[in-house]
Protein backbone atom coordinates (compact mmCIF):
# COMPACT_ATOMS: atom_id res chain seq x y z
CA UNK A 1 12.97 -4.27 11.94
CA UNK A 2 12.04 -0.49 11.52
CA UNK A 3 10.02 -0.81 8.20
CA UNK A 4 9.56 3.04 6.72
CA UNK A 5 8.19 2.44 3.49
CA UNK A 6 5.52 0.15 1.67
CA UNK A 7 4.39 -0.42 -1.85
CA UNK A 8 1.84 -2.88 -2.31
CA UNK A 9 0.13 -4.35 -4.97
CA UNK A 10 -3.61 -3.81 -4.57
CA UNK A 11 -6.38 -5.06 -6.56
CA UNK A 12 -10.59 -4.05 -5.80
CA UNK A 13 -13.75 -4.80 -7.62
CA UNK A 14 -14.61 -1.52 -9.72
CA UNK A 15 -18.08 -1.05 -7.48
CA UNK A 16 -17.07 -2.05 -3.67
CA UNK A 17 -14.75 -0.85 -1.64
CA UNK A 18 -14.60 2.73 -2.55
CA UNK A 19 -10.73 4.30 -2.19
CA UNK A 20 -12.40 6.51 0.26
CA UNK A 21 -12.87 2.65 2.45
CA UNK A 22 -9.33 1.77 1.77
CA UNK A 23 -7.95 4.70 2.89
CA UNK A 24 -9.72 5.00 6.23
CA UNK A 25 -8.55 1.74 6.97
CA UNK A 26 -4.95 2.35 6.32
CA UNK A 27 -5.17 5.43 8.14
CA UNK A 28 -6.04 3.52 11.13
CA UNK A 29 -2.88 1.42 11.01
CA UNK A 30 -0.41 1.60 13.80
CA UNK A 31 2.85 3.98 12.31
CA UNK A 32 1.32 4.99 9.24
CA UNK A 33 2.15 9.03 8.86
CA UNK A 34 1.08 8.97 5.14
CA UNK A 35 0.20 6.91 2.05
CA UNK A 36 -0.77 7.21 -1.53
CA UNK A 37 -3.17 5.43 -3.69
CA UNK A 38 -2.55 5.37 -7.43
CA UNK A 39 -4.75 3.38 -9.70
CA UNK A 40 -3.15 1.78 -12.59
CA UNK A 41 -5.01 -0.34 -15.41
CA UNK A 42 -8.76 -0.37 -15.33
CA UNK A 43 -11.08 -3.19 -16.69
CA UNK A 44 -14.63 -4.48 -16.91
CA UNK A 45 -14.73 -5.25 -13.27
CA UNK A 46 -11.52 -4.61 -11.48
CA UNK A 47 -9.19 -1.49 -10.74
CA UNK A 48 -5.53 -1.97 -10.45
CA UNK A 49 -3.93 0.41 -7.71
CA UNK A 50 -0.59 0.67 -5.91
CA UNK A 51 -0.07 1.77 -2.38
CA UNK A 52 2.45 3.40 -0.76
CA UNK A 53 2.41 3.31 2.89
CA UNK A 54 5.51 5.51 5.03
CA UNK A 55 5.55 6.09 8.50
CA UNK A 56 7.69 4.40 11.15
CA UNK A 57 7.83 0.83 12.50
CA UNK A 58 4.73 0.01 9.83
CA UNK A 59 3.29 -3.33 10.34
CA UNK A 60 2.95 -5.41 7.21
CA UNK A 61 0.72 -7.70 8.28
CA UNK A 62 -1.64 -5.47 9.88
CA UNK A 63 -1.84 -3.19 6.76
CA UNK A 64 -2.32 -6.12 4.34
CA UNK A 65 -5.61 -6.89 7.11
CA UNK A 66 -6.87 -3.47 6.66
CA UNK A 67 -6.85 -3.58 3.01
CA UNK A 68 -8.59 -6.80 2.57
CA UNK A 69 -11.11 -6.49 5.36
CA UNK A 70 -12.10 -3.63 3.16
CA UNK A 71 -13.12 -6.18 0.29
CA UNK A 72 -9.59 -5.39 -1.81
CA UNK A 73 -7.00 -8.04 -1.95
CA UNK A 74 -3.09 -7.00 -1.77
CA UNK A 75 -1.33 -9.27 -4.43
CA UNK A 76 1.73 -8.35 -3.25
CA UNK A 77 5.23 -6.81 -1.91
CA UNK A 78 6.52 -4.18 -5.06
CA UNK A 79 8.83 -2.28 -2.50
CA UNK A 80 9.83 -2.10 0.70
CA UNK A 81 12.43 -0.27 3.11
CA UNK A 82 13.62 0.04 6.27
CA UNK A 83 16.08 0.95 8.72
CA UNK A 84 17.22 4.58 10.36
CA UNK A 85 15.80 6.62 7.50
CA UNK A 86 15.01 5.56 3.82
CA UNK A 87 17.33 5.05 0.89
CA UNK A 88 15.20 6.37 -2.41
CA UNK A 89 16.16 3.81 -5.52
CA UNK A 90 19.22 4.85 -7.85
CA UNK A 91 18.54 4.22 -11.36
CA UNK A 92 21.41 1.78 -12.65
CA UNK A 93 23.63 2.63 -15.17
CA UNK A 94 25.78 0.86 -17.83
């Protein structure tokens, strides 16, 4: 399966890994042409981030690997898609 696109669910500690650590190990991940980290909610000790991986033929498991050899953990799977090119979601209607 040709997976294209990745969002994932990551959580770090606030101190260790930096984003800078996280990023350089996604980079290094076999089809990745870009990503993008967001951080969501903050706390006392944790940041909340999501990360969105494109490129083509991206390996999930390998890219979950990178991110927690960093010290992060991936919690999990928001989005994904695949095939010949990528469909972007439609809002549903009533």
């Amino acid at each position: 399966m040709n997976i294209r696109r990745l969002l994932l669910d990551v959580d770090k500690a606030i101190a260790r890994p930096s984003i800078l650590d996280i990023a350089e190990a996604v980079s290094k991940c076999a089809g990745v042409a870009a990503f993008n980290i967001a951080v969501g909610d903050v706390d006392t000790e944790t940041l909340d981030m999501s990360l969105t991986v494109e490129g083509e033929s991206l390996d999930y498991e390998e890219i979950v690997r990178a991110v927690e050899e960093t010290g992060a953990v991936v919690h999990g799977l928001e989005q994904m898609a695949a095939g010949d090119f990528i469909i972007e979601p439609v809002k549903r209607t009533r």
